[in-house]
Structure formats: structure tokens, C-alpha cells
Protein backbone atom coordinates (compact mmCIF):
# COMPACT_ATOMS: atom_id res chain seq x y z
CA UNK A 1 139.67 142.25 118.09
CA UNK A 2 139.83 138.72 116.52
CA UNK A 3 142.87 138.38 114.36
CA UNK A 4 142.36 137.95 110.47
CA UNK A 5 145.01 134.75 110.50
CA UNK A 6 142.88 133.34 113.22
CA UNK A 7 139.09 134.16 111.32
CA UNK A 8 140.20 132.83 108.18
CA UNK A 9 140.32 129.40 109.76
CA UNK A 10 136.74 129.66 110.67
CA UNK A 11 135.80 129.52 107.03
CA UNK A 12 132.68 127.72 106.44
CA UNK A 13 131.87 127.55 110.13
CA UNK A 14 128.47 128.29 111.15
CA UNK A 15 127.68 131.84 112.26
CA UNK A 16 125.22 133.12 114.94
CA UNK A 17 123.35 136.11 116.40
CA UNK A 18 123.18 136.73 120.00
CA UNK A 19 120.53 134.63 120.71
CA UNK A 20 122.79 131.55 119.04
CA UNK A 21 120.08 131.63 116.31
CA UNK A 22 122.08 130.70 112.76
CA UNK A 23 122.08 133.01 110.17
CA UNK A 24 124.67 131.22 107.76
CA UNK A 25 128.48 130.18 107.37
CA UNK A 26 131.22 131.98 107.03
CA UNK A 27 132.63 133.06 103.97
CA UNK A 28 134.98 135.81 103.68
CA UNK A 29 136.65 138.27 106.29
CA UNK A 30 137.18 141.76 105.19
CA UNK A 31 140.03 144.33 106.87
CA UNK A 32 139.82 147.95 106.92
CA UNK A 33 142.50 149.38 104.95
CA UNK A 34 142.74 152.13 106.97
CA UNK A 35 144.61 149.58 109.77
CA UNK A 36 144.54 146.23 108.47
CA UNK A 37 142.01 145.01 111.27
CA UNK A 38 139.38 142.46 110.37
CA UNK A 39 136.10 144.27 110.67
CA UNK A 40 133.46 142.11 108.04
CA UNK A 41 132.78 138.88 107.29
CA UNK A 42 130.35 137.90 104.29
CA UNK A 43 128.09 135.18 105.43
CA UNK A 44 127.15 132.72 102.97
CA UNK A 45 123.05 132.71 103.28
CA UNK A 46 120.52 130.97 101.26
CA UNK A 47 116.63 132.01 99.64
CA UNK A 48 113.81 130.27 100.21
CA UNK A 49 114.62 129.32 96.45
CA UNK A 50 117.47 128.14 97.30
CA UNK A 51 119.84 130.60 95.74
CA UNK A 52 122.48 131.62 97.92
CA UNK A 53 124.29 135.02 98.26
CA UNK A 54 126.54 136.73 100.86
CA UNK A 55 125.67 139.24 103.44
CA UNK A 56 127.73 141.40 105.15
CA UNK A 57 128.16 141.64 108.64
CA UNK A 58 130.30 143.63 111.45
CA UNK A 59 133.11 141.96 113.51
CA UNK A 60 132.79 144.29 116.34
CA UNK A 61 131.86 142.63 119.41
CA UNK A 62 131.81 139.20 118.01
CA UNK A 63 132.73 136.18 120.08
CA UNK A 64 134.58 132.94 118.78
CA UNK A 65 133.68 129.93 120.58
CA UNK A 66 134.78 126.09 119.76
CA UNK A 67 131.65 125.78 117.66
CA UNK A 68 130.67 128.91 115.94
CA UNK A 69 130.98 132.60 115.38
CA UNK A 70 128.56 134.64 117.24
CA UNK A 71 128.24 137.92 115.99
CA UNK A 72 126.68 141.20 117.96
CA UNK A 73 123.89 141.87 115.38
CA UNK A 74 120.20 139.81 115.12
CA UNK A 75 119.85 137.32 112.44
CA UNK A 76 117.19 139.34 110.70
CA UNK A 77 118.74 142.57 110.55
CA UNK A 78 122.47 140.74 109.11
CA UNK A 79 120.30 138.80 106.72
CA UNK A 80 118.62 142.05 104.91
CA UNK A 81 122.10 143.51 104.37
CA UNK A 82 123.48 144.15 101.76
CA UNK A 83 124.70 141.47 99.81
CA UNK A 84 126.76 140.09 96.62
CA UNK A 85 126.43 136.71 94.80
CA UNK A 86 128.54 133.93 95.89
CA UNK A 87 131.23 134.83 92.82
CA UNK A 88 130.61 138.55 92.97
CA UNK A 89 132.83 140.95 94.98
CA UNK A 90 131.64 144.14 96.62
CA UNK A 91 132.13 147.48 94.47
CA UNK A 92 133.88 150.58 95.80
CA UNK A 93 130.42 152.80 95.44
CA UNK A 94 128.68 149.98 96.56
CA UNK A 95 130.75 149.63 99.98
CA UNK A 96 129.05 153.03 101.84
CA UNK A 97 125.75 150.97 101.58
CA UNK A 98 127.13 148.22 103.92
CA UNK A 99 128.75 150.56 106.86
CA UNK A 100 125.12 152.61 106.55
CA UNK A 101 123.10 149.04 107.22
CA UNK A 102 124.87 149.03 110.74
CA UNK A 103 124.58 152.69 111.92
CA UNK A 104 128.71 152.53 111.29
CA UNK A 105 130.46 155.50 110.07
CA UNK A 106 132.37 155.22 106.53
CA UNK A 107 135.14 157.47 105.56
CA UNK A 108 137.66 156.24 102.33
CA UNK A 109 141.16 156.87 102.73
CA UNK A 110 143.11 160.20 102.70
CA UNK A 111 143.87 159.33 99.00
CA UNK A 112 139.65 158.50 98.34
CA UNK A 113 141.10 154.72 98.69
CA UNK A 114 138.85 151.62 99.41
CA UNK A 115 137.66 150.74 102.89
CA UNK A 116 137.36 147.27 103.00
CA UNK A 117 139.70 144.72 101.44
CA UNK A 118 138.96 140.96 101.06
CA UNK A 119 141.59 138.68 102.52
């Protein structure tokens, strides 16, 4: 797993699907609350209006490399998840909705606490 402190440097960085194909830059990481492992990023992506928003997508099996962050999931499939405007932040109803997108299982805290936290 990619440590948070080292992610957070990547801001604005370009990141990429398996096939290297851009989808956006790097916006955000999100931990899991559960053990304070980085396991989202928001990707800052833009319309063909131009109007930009941020889509979430998984850390798991995503590679760091001196250029870019290349994520395990296809451009397309990051780019229709769900999303939040560029000043917005992601609600706690609204956060089963982006573990769903990936086929991930979502489970709040013992307590019914939040999942994913912004750092």
C-alpha cells in the first residue's frame, strides 16, 4: 500500500489507467477510518463543457512511477463514478455509492462512523 504522506505529494500529478491512458490529476487522497490506510483518490476530471468535477477512484493495486499515478481501473469506468464538484465534499449517505461503483464492499464503523476521511 502507498503511504498517505507519500500520495499527498503527488497532488496535481497526472493519473492513468492501465493502459497509461489519462483520465485526470490528482486531487485528494482519502483513508479508511477503519485503519488509516489511503484507499481513494478524487481525480480532478473535466466535461466536454469544460466544467470540471472529481471522481473517485480505488488505490488498490495502483502503481507510482516518476511520472504519474497509474491506477488498476479503465479510464472509462473511473470517469462515470461517482463524483463531487471541485469545492464539494462527499456526504456520509452518499459514500456507499462510491465503494458499489467498484464491486468493493462498504461497511461504516462499529459506532455507524464514516468510511472514508479526506486528508
Amino acid at each position: 500500500m502507498i503511504p498517505a504522506e507519500n500520495i499527498r505529494d503527488w497532488r496535481g500529478r497526472h493519473v492513468v489507467d492501465p493502459d497509461e491512458a489519462k483520465i485526470g490529476d490528482l486531487e485528494a487522497v482519502y483513508v479508511d477510518t477503519l485503519g488509516d490506510e489511503p484507499v481513494f483518490v478524487t481525480v480532478k476530471v473535466s466535461s466536454l463543457f469544460g466544467k470540471s468535477r472529481l471522481v473517485f477512484a480505488p488505490l488498490s493495486g495502483a502503481v507510482v512511477t516518476p511520472d504519474h499515478l497509474k491506477i488498476a481501473f479503465g479510464r472509462e469506468l473511473v470517469r462515470e463514478a461517482p463524483s463531487i464538484d471541485t469545492d464539494g465534499e462527499l456526504l456520509a449517505e452518499d459514500e456507499p455509492s462510491v465503494f458499489a461503483h467498484y464491486g468493493l464492499d462498504y461497511r461504516t464503523g462499529s459506532l455507524g462512523e464514516r468510511r472514508l476521511a479526506r486528508r
